[in-house]
Protein backbone atom coordinates (compact mmCIF):
# COMPACT_ATOMS: atom_id res chain seq x y z
CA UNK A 1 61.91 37.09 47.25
CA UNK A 2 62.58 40.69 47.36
CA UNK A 3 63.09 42.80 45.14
CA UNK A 4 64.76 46.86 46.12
CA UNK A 5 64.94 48.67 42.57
CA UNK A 6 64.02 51.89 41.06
CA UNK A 7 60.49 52.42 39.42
CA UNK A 8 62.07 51.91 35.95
CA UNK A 9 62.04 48.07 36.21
CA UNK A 10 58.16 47.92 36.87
CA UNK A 11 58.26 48.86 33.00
CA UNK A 12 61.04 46.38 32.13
CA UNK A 13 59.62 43.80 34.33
CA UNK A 14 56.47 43.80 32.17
CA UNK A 15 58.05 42.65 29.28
CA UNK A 16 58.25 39.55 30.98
CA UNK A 17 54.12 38.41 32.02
CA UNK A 18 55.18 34.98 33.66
CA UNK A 19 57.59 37.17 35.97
CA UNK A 20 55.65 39.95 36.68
CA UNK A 21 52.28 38.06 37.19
CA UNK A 22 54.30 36.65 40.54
CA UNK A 23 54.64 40.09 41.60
CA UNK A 24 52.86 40.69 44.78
CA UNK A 25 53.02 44.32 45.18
CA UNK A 26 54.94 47.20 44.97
CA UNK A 27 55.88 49.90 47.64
CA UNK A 28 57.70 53.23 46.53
CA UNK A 29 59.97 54.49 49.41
CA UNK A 30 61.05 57.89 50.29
CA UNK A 31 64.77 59.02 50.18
CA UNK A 32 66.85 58.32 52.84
CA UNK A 33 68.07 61.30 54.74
CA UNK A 34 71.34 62.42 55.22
CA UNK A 35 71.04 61.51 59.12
CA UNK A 36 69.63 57.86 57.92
CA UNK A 37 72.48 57.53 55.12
CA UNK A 38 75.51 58.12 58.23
CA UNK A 39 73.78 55.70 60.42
CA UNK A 40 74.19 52.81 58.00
């Protein structure tokens, strides 16, 4: 499963341990640019 959210839910996801255990890793994205946001 994949999940595509801001950083905030790392912190809300560690309320729940069971959940967040599972959590294989995390990779922060840059911004899409304006060229990138017309293509899709």
């Amino acid at each position: 499963m994949l999940f595509i959210a801001m950083s905030v839910i790392e912190k809300q996801l560690s309320l729940y341990i069971p959940l967040y255990s599972r959590i294989g890793f995390e990779h922060e994205f840059d911004n899409l640019s304006k060229e990138e946001t017309c293509h899709i």
